[in-house]
Protein backbone atom coordinates (compact mmCIF):
# COMPACT_ATOMS: atom_id res chain seq x y z
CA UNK A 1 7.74 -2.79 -16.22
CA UNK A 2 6.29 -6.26 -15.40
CA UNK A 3 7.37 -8.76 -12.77
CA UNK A 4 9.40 -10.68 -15.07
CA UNK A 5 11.65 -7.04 -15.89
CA UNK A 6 12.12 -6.91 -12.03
CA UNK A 7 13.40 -10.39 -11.98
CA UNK A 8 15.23 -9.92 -14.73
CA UNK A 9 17.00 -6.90 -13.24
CA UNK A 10 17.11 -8.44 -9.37
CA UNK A 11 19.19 -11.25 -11.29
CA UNK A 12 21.27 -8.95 -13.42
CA UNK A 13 22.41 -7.30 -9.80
CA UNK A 14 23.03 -10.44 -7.93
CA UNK A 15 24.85 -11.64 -10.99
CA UNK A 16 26.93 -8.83 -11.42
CA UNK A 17 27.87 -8.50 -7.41
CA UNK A 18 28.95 -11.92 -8.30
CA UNK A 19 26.42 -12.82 -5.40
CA UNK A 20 24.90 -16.43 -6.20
CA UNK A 21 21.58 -16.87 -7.58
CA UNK A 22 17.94 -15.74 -6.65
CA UNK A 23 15.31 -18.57 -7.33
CA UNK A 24 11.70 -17.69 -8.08
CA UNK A 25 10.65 -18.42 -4.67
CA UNK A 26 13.56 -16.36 -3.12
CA UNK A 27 12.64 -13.69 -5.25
CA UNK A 28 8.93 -13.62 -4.46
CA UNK A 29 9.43 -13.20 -1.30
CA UNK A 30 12.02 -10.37 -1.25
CA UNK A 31 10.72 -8.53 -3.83
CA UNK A 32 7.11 -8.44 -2.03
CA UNK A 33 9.05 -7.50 1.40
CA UNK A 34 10.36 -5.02 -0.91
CA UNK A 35 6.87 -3.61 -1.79
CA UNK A 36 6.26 -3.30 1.58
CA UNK A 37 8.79 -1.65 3.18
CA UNK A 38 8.37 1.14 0.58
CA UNK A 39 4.13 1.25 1.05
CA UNK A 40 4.98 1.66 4.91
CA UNK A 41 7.37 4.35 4.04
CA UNK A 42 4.76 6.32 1.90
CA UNK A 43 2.32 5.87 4.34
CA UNK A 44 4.71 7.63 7.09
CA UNK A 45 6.66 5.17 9.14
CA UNK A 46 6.27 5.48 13.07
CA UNK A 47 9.96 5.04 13.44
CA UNK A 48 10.29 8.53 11.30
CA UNK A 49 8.11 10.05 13.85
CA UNK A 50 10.22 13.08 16.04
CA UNK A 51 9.71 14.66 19.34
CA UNK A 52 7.51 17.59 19.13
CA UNK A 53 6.05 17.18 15.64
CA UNK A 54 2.59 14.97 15.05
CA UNK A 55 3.24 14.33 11.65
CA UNK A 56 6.13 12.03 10.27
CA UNK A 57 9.14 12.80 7.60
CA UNK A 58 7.01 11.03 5.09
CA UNK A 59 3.57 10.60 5.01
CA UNK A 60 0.91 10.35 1.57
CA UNK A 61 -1.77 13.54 2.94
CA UNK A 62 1.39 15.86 3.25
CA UNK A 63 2.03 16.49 -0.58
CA UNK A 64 0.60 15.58 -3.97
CA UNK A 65 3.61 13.38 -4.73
CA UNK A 66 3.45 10.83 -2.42
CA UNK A 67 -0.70 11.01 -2.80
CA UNK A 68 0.83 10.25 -6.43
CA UNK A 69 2.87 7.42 -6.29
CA UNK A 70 -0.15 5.51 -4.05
CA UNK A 71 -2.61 6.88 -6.46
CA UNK A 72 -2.99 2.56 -7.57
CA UNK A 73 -3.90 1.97 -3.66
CA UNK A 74 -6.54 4.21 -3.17
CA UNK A 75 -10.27 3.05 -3.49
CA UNK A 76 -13.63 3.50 -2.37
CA UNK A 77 -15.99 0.82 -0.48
CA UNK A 78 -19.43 0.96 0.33
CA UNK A 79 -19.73 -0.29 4.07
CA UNK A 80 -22.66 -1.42 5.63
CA UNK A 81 -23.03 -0.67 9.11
CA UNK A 82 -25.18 -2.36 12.04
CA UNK A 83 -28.11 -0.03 12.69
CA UNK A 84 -28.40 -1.68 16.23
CA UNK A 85 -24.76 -0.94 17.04
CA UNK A 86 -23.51 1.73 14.15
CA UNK A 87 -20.59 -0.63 13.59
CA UNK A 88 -19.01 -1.37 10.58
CA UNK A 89 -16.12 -3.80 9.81
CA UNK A 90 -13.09 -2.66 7.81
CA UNK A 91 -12.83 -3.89 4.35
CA UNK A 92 -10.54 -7.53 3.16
CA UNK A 93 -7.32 -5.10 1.91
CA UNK A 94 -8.57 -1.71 4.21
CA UNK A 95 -4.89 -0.44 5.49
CA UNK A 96 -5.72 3.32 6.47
CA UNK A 97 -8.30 5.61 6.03
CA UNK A 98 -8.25 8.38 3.36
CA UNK A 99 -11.91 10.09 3.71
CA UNK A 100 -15.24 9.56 4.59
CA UNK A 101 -18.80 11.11 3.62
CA UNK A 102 -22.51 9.65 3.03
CA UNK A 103 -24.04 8.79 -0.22
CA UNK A 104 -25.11 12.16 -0.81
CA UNK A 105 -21.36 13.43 -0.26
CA UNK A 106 -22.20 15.02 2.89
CA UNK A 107 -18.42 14.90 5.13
CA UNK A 108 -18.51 12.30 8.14
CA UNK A 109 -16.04 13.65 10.47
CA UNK A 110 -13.25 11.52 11.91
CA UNK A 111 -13.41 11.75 16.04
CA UNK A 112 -11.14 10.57 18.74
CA UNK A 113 -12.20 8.79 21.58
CA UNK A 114 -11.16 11.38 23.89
CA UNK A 115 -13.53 13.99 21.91
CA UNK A 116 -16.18 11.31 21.91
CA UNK A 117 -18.40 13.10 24.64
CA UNK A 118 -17.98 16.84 23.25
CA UNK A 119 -19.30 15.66 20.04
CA UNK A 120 -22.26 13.83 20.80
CA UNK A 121 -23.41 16.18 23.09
CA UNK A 122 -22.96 19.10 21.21
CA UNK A 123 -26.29 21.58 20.50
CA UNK A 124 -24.26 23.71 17.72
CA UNK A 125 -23.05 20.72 15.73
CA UNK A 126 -25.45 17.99 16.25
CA UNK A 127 -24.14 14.39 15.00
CA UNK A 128 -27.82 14.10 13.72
CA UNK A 129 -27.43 16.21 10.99
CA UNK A 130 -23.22 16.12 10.50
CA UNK A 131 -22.47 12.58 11.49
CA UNK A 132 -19.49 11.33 12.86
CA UNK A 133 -16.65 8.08 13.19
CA UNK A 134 -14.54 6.85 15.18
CA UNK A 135 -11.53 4.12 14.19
CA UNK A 136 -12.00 1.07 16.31
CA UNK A 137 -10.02 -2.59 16.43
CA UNK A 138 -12.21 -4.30 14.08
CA UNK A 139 -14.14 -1.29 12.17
CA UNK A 140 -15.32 2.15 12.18
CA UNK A 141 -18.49 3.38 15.04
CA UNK A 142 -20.51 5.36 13.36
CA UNK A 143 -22.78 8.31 15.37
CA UNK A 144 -26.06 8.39 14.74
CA UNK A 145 -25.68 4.26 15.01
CA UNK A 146 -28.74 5.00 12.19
CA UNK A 147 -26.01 6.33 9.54
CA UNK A 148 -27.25 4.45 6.26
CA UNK A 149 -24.17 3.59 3.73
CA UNK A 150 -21.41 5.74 4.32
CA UNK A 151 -18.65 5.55 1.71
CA UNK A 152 -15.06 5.36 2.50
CA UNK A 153 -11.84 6.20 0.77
CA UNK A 154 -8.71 4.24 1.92
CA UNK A 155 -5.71 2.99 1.14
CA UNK A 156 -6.05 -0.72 0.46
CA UNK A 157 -3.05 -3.40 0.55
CA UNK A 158 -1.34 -3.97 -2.47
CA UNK A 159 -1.67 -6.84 -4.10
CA UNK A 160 1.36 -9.87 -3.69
CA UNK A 161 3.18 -9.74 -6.79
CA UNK A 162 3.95 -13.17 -8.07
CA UNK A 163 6.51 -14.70 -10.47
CA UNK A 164 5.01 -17.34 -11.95
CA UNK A 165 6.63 -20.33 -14.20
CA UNK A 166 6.24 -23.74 -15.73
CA UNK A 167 9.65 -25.93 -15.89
CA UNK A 168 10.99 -26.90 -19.57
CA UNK A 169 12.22 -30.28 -20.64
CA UNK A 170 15.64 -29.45 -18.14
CA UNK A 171 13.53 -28.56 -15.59
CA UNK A 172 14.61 -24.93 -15.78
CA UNK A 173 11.84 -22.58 -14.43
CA UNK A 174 10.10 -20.60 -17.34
CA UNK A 175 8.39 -17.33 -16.68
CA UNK A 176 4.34 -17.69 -17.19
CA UNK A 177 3.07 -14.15 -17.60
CA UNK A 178 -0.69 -16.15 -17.08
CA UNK A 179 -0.77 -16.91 -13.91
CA UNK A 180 1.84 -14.54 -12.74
CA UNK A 181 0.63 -11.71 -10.34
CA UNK A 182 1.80 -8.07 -11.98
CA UNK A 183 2.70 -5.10 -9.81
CA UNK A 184 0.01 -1.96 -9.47
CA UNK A 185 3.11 0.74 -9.04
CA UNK A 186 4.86 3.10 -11.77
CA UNK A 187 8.15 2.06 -13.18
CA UNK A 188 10.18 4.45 -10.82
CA UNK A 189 8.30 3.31 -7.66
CA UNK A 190 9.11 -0.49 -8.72
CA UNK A 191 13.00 0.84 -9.12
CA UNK A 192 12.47 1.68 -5.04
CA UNK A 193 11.06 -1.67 -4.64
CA UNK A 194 13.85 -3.40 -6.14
CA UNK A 195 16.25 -1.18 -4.36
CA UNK A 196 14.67 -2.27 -1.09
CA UNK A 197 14.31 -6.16 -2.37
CA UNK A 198 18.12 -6.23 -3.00
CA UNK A 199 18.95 -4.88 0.41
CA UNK A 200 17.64 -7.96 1.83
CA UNK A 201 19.90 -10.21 -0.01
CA UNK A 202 22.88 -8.06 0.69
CA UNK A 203 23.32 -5.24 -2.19
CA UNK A 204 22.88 -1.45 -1.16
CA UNK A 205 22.60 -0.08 -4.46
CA UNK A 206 22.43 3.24 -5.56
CA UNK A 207 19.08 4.31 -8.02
CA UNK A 208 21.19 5.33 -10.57
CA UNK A 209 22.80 1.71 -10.54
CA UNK A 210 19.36 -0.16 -10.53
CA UNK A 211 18.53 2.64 -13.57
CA UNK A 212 21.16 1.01 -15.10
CA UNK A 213 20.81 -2.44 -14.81
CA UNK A 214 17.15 -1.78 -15.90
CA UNK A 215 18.39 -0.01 -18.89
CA UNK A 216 21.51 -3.03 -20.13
CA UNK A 217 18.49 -5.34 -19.44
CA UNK A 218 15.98 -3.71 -21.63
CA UNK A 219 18.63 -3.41 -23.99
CA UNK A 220 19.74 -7.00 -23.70
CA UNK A 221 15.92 -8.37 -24.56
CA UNK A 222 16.70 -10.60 -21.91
C-alpha cells in the first residue's frame, strides 16, 4: 500500500459517511497525526500506565509482535562522544533507546541517576572494564568519559508521509508518486493509521470496515 491507496481509501470513507471532502493538505496532516498516535501507542503510552505495574498495556520490548510491526523504525548509529565530558548528543530522528554496546559488541549498561554512585564506585563491576550510560536531556553520559564509539540501537521517528501532486489543466490536484513521501509500515499497520487518521475528521470505524473500503478500492483501480 502506498500513500496514494491511503488517500484513496481516507476519501472512499469520508465519501461514503457522506462527510465532505478531504484535500491533500487536510489529508497530510491527519493521516501523519495518524502515524503518530499509533507509533506512541507501540511504544507504550504513559496514559496506559496503571498503579502498581512499571510497565504499560502496550509497549514494543514486551513481545515479538509489537518489536514486529516497528521492525522499519529500528536502526543503529554510531555516536561520537566528548572524551573531555563522555557526552554524546542523541541522533536527528533518535525517539527511544533500544540497546547499547561498544564496537567490539561488548554490553554498555543503561544506569539511573539514582544508581549513579553504586556503579562508579563499584570494585566487583568496575565501569572500566563494563562501561556504563545514563539518558540525559540532550544525549547519553557515558562512564569511563574515555568510552571510544559506542553503537546504539533505537527507535528513530518515522518519516512524514507526504501526498504529493501537480494540478491538471482544471486545476484538479494530481497524485505525483515522485516527489511524494511513502510510508515505512506494513499494510495492516497503515489500516491502524488510517483508522486513527479518520477519527480525527469524525469517523470511528471499525478494521473490518477500513478492510473493506481498502478492498472495493483496490478493486475499483481507483
Amino acid at each position: 500500500m502506498n500513500i496514494n491507496d491511503m488517500y484513496l481509501i481516507c476519501q472512499f470513507a469520508i465519501n461514503k459517511s457522506q462527510n465532505g471532502y478531504l484535500s491533500p493538505s487536510q489529508f497530510n496532516t491527519i493521516i501523519n497525526q495518524g502515524q503518530t498516535s499509533y507509533q506512541t501507542y507501540l511504544l507504550g503510552e504513559f496514559q496506559q500506565y496503571q498503579y502498581g505495574r512499571s510497565q504499560s498495556r502496550i509497549g514494543y520490548s514486551q513481545n515479538e509482535n509489537i518489536r514486529q510491526r516497528l521492525t522499519p523504525l529500528i536502526t543503529e548509529s554510531t555516536l561520537v562522544v566528548n572524551v573531555a565530558t563522555g557526552e554524546a548528543p542523541y541522533p536527528a530522528d533518535y525517539v527511544q533507546a533500544d540497546a547499547m554496546r561498544t564496537s567490539a559488541f561488548q554490553r554498555v549498561r543503561y544506569v539511573q541517576q539514582d544508581s549513579l554512585y553504586s556503579y562508579y564506585n563499584s570494585t566487583i563491576d568496575p565501569i572500566a572494564t563494563n562501561p556504563i550510560y545514563l539518558i540525559e536531556p540532550t544525549g547519553f553520559q557515558f562512564y569511563p568519559i574515555t568510552l571510544a564509539s559506542p553503537v546504539l540501537t533505537y527507535i528513530k521517528n518515522a518519516p512524514t508521509m507526504t501526498w504529493a501532486y501537480t494540478l491538471d489543466g482544471n486545476s484538479r490536484p494530481v497524485y505525483s508518486s515522485g516527489t511524494s513521501v511513502q510510508p515505512v509500515w506494513d499494510d495492516v499497520d497503515l489500516l491502524e493509521i488510517i483508522a486513527r487518521a479518520l477519527k480525527l475528521v469524525g469517523l470511528n470505524l471499525q478494521m473490518g470496515q477500513i478492510e473493506q473500503y481498502a478492498n472495493q478500492v483496490t478493486q475499483q483501480g481507483q
